[in-house]
PDB file of N, CA and C in Angstrom:
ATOM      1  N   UNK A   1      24.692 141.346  18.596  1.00  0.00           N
ATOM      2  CA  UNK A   1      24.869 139.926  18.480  1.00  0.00           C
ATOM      3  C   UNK A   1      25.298 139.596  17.056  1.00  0.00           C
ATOM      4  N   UNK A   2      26.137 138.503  16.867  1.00  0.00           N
ATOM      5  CA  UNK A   2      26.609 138.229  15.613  1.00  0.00           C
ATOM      6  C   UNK A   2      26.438 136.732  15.169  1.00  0.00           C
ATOM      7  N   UNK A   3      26.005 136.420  14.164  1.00  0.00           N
ATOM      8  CA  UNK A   3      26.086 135.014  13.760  1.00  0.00           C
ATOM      9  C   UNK A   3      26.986 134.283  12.546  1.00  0.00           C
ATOM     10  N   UNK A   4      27.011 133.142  13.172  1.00  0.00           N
ATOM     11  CA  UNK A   4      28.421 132.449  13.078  1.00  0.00           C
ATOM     12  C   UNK A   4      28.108 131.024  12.456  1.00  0.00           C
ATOM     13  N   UNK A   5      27.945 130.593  11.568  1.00  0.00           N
ATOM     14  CA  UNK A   5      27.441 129.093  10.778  1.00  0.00           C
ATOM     15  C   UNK A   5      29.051 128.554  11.183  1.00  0.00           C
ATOM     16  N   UNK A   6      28.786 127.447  11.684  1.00  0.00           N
ATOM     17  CA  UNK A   6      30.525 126.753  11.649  1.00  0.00           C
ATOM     18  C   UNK A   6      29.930 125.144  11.560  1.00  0.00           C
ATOM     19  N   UNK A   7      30.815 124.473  10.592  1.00  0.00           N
ATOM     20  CA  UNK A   7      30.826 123.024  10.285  1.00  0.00           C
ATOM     21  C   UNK A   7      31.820 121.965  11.530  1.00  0.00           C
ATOM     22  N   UNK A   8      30.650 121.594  11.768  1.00  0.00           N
ATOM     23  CA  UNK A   8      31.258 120.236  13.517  1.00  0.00           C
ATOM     24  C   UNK A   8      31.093 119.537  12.587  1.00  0.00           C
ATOM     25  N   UNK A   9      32.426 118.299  12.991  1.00  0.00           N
ATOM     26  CA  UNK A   9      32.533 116.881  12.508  1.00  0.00           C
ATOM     27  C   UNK A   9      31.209 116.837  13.299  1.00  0.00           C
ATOM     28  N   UNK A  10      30.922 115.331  12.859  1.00  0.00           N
ATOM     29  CA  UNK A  10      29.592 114.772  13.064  1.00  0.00           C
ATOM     30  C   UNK A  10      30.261 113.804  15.090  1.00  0.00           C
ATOM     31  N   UNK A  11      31.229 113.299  14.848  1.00  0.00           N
ATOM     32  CA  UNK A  11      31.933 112.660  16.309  1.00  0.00           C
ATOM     33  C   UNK A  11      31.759 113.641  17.194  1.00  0.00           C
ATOM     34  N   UNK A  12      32.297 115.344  16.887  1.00  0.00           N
ATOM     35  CA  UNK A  12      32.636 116.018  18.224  1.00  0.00           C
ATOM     36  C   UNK A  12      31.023 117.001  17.790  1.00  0.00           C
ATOM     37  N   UNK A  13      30.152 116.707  17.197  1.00  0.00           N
ATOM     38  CA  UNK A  13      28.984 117.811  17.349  1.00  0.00           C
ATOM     39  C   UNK A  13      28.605 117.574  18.929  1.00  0.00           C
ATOM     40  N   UNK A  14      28.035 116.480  19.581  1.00  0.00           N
ATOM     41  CA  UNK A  14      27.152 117.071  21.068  1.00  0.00           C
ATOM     42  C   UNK A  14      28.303 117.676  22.052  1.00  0.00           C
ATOM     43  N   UNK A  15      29.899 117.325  21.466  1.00  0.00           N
ATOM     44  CA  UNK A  15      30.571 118.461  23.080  1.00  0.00           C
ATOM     45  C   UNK A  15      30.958 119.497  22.512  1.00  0.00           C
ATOM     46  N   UNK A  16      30.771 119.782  21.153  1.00  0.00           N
ATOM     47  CA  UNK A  16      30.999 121.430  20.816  1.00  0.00           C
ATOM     48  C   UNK A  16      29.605 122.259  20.840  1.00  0.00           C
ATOM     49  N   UNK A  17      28.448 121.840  21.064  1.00  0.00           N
ATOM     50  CA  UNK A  17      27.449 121.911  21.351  1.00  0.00           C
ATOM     51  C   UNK A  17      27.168 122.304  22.965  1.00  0.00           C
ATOM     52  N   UNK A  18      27.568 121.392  23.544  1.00  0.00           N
ATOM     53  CA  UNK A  18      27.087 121.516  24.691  1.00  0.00           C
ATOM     54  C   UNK A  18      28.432 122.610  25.248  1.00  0.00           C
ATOM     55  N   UNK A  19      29.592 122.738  24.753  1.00  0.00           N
ATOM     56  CA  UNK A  19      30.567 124.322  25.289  1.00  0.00           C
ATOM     57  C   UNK A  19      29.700 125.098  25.035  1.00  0.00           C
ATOM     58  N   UNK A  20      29.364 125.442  23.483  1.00  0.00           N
ATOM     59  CA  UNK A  20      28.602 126.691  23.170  1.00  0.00           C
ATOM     60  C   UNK A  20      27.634 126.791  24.158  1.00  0.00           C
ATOM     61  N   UNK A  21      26.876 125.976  24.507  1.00  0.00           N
ATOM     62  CA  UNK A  21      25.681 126.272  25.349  1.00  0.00           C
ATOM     63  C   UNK A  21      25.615 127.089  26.133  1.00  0.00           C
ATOM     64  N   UNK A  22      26.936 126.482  27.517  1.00  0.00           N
ATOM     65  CA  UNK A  22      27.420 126.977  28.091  1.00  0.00           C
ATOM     66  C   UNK A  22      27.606 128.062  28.284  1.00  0.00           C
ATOM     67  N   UNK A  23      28.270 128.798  27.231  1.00  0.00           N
ATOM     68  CA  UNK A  23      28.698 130.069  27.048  1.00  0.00           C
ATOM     69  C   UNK A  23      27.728 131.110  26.654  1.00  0.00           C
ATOM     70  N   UNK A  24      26.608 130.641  26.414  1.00  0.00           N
ATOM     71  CA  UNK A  24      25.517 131.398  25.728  1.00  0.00           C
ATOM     72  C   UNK A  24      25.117 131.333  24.671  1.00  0.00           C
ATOM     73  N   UNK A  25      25.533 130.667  24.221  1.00  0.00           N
ATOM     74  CA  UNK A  25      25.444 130.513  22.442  1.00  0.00           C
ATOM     75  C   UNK A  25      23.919 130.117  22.465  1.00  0.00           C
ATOM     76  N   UNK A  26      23.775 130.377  21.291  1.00  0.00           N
ATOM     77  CA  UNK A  26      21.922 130.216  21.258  1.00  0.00           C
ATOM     78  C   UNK A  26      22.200 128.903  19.660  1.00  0.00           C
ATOM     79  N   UNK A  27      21.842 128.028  19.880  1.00  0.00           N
ATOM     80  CA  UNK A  27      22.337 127.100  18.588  1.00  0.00           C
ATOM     81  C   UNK A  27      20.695 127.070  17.688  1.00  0.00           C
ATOM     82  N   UNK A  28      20.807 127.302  16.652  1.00  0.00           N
ATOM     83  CA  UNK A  28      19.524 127.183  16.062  1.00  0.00           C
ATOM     84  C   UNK A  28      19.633 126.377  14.576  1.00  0.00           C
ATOM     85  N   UNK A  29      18.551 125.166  14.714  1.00  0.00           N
ATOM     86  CA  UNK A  29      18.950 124.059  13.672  1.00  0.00           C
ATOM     87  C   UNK A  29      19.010 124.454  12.499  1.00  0.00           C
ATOM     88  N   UNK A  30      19.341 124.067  11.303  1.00  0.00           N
ATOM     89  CA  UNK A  30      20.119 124.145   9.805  1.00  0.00           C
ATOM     90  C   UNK A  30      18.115 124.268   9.192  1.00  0.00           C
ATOM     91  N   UNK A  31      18.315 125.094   8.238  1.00  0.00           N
ATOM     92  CA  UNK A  31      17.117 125.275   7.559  1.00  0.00           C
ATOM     93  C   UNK A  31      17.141 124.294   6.498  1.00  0.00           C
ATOM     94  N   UNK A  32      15.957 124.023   6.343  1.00  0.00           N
ATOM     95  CA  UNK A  32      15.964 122.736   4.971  1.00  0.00           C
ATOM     96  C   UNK A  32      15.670 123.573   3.849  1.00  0.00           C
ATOM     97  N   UNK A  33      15.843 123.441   2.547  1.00  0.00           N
ATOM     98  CA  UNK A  33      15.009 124.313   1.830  1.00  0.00           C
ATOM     99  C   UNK A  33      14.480 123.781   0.818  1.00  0.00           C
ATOM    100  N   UNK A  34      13.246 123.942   0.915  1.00  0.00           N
ATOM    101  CA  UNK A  34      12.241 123.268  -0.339  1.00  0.00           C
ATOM    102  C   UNK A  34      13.115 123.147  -1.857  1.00  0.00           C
ATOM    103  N   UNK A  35      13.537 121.952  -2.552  1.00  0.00           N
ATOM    104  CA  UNK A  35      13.978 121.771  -4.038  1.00  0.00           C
ATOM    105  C   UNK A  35      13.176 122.541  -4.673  1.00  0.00           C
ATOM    106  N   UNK A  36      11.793 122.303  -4.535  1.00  0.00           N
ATOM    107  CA  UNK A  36      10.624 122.228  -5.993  1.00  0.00           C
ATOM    108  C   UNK A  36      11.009 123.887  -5.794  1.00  0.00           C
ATOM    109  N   UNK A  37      10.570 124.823  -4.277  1.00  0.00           N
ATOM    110  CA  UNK A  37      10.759 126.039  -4.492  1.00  0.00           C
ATOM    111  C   UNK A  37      11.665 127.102  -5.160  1.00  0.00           C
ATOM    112  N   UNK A  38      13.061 126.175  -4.689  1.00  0.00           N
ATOM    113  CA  UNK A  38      14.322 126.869  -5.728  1.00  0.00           C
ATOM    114  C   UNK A  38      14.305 126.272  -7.128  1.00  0.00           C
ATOM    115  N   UNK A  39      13.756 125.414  -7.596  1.00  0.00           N
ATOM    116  CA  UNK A  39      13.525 124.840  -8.722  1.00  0.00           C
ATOM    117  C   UNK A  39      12.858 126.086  -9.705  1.00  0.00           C
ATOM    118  N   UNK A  40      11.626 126.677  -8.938  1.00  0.00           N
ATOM    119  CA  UNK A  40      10.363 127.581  -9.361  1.00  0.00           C
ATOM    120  C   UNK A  40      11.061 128.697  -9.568  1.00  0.00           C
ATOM    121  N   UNK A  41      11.944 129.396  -8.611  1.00  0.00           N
ATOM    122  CA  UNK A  41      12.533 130.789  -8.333  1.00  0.00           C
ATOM    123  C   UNK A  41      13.419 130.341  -9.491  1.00  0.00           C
ATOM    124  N   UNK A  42      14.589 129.776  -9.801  1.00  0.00           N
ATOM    125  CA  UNK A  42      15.475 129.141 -10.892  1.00  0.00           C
ATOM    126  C   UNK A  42      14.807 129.813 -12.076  1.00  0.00           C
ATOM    127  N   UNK A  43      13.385 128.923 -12.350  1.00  0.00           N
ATOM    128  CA  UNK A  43      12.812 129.155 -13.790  1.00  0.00           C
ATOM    129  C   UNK A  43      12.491 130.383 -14.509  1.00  0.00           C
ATOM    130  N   UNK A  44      12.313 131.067 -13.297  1.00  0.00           N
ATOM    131  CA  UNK A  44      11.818 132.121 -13.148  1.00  0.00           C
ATOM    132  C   UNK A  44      12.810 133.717 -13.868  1.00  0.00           C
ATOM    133  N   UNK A  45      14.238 133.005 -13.743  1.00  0.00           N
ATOM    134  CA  UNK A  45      15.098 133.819 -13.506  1.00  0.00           C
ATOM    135  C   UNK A  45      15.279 134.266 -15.494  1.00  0.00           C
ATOM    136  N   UNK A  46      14.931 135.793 -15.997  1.00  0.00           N
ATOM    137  CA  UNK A  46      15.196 135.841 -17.410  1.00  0.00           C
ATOM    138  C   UNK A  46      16.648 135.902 -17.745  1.00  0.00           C
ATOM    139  N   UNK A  47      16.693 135.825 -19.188  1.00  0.00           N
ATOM    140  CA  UNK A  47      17.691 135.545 -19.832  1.00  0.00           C
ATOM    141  C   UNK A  47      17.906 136.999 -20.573  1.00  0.00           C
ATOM    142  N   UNK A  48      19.008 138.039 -20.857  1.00  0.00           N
ATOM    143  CA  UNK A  48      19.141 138.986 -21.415  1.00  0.00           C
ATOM    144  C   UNK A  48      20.202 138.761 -22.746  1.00  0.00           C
ATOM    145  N   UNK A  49      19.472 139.045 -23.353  1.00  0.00           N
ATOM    146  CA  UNK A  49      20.091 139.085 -24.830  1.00  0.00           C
ATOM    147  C   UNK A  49      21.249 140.144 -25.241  1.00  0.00           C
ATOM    148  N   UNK A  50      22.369 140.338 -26.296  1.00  0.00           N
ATOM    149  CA  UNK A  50      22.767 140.936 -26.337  1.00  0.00           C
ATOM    150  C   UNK A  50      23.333 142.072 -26.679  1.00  0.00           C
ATOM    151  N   UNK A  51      21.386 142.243 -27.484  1.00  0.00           N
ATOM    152  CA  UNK A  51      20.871 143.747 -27.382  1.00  0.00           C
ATOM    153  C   UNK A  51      20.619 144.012 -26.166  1.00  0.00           C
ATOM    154  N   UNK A  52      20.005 143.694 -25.426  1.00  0.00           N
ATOM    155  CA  UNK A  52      19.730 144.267 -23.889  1.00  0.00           C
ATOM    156  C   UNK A  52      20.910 145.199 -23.192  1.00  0.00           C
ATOM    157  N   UNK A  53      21.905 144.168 -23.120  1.00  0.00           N
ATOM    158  CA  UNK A  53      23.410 144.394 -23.007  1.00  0.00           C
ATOM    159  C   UNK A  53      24.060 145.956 -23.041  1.00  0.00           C
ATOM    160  N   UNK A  54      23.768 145.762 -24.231  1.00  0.00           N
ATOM    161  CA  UNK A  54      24.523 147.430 -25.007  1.00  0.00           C
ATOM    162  C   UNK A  54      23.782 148.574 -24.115  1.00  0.00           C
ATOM    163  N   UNK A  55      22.900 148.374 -23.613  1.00  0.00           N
ATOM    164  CA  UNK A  55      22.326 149.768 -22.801  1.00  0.00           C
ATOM    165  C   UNK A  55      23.741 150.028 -21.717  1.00  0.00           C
ATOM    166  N   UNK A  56      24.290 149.118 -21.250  1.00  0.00           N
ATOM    167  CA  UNK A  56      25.440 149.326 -20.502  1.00  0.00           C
ATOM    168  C   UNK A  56      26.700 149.570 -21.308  1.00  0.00           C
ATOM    169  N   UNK A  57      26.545 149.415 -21.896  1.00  0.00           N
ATOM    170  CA  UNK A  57      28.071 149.765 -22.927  1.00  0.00           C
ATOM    171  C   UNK A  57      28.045 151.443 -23.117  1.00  0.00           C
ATOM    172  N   UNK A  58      26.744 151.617 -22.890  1.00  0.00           N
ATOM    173  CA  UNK A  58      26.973 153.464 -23.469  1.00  0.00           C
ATOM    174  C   UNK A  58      27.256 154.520 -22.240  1.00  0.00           C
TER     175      UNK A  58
END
């Protein structure tokens, strides 16, 4: 099985909806995702200096 995110105008979402159905399509709603959480993971993320760096240069 393969999945497929595709953007419906908001007019033709319930009859491109209801083809897929049809056909088997399994439609599963849009995930929300917590701000504050990607906010936290964001902060989280370090900063490498460019001594750090040079370990790849050699």
């Amino acid at each position: 099985m393969e999945r497929l995110t595709i953007d419906i105008p908001e007019e033709k979402s319930s009859q491109v909806k209801q083809i897929l159905k049809e056909l088997g399509v399994i439609i599963e709603p849009g995930k929300k995702k917590n701000i504050s959480e990607v906010r936290r993971k964001l902060a989280n993320i370090s900063v490498w200096s460019d001594e750090d760096l040079k370990v790849f240069e050699k």
